[in-house]
Protein backbone atom coordinates (compact mmCIF):
# COMPACT_ATOMS: atom_id res chain seq x y z
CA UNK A 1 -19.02 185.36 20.45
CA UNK A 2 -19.43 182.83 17.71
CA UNK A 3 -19.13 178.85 19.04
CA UNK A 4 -16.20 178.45 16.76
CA UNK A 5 -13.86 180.99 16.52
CA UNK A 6 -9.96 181.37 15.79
CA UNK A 7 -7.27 184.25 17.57
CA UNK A 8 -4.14 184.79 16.02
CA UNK A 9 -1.30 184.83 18.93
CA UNK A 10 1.47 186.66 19.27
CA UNK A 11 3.73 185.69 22.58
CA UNK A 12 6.63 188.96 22.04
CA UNK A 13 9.87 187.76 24.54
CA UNK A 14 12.39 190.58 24.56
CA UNK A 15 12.18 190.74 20.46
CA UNK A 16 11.50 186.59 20.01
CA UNK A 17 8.08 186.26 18.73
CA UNK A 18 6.20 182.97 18.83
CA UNK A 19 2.99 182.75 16.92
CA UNK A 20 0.27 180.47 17.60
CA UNK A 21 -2.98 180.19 16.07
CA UNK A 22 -5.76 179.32 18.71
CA UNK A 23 -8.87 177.47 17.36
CA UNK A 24 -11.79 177.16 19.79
CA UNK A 25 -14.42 175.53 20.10
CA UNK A 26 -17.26 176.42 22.72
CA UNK A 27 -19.73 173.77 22.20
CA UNK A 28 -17.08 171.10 22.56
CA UNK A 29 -14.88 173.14 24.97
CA UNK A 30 -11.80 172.01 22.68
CA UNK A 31 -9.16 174.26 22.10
CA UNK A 32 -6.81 173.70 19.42
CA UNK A 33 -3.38 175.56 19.84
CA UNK A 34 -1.37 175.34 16.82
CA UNK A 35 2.24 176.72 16.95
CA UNK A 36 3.87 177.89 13.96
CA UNK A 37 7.33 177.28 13.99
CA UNK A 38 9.50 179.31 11.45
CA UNK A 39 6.85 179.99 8.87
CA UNK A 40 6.02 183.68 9.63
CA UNK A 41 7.34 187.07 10.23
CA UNK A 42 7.10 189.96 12.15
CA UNK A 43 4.69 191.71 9.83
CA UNK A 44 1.13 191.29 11.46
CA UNK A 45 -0.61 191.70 7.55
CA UNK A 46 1.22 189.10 5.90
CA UNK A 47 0.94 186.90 9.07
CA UNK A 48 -2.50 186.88 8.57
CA UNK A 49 -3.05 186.46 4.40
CA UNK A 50 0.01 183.48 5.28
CA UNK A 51 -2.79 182.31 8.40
CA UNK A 52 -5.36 182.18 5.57
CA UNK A 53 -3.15 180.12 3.27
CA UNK A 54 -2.30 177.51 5.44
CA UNK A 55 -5.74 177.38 7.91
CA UNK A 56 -7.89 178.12 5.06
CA UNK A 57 -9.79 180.86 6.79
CA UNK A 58 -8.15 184.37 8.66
CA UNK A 59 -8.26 184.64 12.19
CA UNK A 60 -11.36 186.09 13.64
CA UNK A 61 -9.13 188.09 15.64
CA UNK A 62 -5.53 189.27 16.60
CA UNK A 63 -3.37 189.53 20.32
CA UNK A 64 0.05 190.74 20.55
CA UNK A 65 1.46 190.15 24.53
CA UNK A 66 4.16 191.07 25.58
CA UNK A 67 6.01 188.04 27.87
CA UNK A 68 5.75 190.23 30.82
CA UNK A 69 1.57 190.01 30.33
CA UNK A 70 1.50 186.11 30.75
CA UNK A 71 3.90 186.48 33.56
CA UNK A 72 2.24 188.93 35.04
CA UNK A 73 -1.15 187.25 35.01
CA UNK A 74 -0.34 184.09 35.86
CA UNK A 75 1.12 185.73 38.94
CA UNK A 76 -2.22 187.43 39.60
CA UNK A 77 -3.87 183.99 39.79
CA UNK A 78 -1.28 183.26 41.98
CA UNK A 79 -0.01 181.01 39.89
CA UNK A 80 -1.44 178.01 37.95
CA UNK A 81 -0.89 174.12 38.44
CA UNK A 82 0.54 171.96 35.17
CA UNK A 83 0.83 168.13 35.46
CA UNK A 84 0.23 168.31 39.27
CA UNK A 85 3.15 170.74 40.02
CA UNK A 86 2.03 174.42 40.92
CA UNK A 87 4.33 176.76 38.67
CA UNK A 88 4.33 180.99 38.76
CA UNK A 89 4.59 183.33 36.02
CA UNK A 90 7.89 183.01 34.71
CA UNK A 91 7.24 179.50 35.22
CA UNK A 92 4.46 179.38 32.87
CA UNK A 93 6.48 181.50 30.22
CA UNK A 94 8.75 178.87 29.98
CA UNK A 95 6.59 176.54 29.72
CA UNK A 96 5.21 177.91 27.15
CA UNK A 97 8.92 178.53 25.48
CA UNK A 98 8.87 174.70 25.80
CA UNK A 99 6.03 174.12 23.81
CA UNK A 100 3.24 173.52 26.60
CA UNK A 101 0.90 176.88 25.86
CA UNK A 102 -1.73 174.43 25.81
CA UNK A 103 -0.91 173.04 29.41
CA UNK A 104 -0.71 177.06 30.44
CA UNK A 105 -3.48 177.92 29.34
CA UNK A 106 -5.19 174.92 30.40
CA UNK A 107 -4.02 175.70 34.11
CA UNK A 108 -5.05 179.37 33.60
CA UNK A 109 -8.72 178.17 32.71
CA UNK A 110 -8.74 175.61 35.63
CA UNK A 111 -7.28 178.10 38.25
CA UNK A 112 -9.98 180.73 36.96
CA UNK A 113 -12.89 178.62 37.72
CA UNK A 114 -12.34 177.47 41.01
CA UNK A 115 -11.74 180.85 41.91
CA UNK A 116 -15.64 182.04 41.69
CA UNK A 117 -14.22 185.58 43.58
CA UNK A 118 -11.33 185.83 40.86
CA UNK A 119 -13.68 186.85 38.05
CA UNK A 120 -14.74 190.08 39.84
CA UNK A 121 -10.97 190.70 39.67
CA UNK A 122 -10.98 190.27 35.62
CA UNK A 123 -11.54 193.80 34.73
CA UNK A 124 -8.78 195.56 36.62
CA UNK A 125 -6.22 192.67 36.09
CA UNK A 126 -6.90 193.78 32.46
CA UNK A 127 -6.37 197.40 33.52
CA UNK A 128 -2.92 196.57 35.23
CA UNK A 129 -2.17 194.86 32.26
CA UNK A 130 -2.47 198.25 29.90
CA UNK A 131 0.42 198.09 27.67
CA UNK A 132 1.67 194.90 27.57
CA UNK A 133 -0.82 193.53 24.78
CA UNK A 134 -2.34 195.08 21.50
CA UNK A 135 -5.57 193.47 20.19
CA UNK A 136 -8.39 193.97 17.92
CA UNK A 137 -10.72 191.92 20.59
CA UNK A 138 -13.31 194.35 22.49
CA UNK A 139 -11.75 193.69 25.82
CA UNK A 140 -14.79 194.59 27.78
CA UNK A 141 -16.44 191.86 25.48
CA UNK A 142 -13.96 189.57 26.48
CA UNK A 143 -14.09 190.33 30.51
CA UNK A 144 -17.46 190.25 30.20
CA UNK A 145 -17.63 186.57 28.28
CA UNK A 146 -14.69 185.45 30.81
CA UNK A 147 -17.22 186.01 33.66
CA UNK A 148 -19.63 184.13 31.55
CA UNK A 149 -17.71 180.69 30.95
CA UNK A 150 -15.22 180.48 33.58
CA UNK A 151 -17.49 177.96 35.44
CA UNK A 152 -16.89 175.73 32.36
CA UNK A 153 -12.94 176.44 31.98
CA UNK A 154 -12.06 173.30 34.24
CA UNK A 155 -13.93 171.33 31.61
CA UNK A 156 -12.11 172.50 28.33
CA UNK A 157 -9.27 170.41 26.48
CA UNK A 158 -6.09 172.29 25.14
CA UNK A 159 -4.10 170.49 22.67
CA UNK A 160 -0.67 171.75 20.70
CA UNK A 161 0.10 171.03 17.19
CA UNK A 162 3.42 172.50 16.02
CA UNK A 163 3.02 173.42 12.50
CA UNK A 164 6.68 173.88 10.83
CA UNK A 165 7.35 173.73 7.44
CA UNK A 166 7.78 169.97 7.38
CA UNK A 167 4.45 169.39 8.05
CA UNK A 168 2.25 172.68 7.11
CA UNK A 169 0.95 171.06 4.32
CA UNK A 170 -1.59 168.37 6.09
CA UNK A 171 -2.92 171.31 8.23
């Protein structure tokens, strides 16, 4: 995986789609989660030539989960810890309705590294997870890099920018 690399996001609620655009950044450990807010559609091509307009570059890749993934996951962790109070899944997916994915998945990358014996768990949790996400990512690649770097999750930075059309323009 490249040091700086982008993943378009699609959170799909019962039919409500959010759509985020994650920028990271592994030699910094930033993560920049931008959420755009009534500015695209459900049609995953245009999303992406509109992703190219606005960020000046197309996402590297693509994610489509379904609301029952992140619940289901965070659950897995057994559950994840945001602004000292320790939440569960359908916890998190409202926190994430309330515009905190970066808090989320700032707890999810916190409660992943100080649990060294959760990483061996990575690659079924992603098999229990068949069918509630689409992606273009290698997800063997991605296990395998999760394994990697979770040591260094506790030391990453998440921070939300909602992009609506009010303000797409300094993006």
């Amino acid at each position: 995986m490249e040091n700086k690399f982008t993943l378009y996001t699609i959170i799909n609620d019962n039919g409500s789609k959010s759509h985020f655009l994650l920028r990271f950044d592994t030699t910094a450990n930033l993560l920049y989660v931008y959420h755009l807010v009534g500015l695209l559609s459900d049609n995953t091509t245009e999303n992406k030539k509109k992703l190219k307009d606005i960020f000046k570059q197309a996402p590297d890749n693509t994610i489509s989960i379904s609301s029952t993934a992140l619940i289901k996951f965070v659950d897995a962790l057994g559950g994840i810890t945001i602004s000292g109070k320790k939440i569960d899944g359908k916890a998190a997916l409202e926190e994430v309705k309330n515009d905190h994915f970066d808090a989320v998945l700032d707890g999810i990358g916190k409660k992943i590294s100080s649990n060294k014996s959760f990483v061996f768990k990575i690659p079924g949790l992603f098999n229990s997870l068949r069918g509630t996400y689409e992606t273009d990512l290698n997800v063997m690649d991605v296990i395998k890099k999760t394994i990697e770097e979770a040591p260094d999750f506790r030391d990453w930075k998440a921070e939300l920018i909602k992009v609506t059309k009010d303000n797409v323009d300094s993006i």
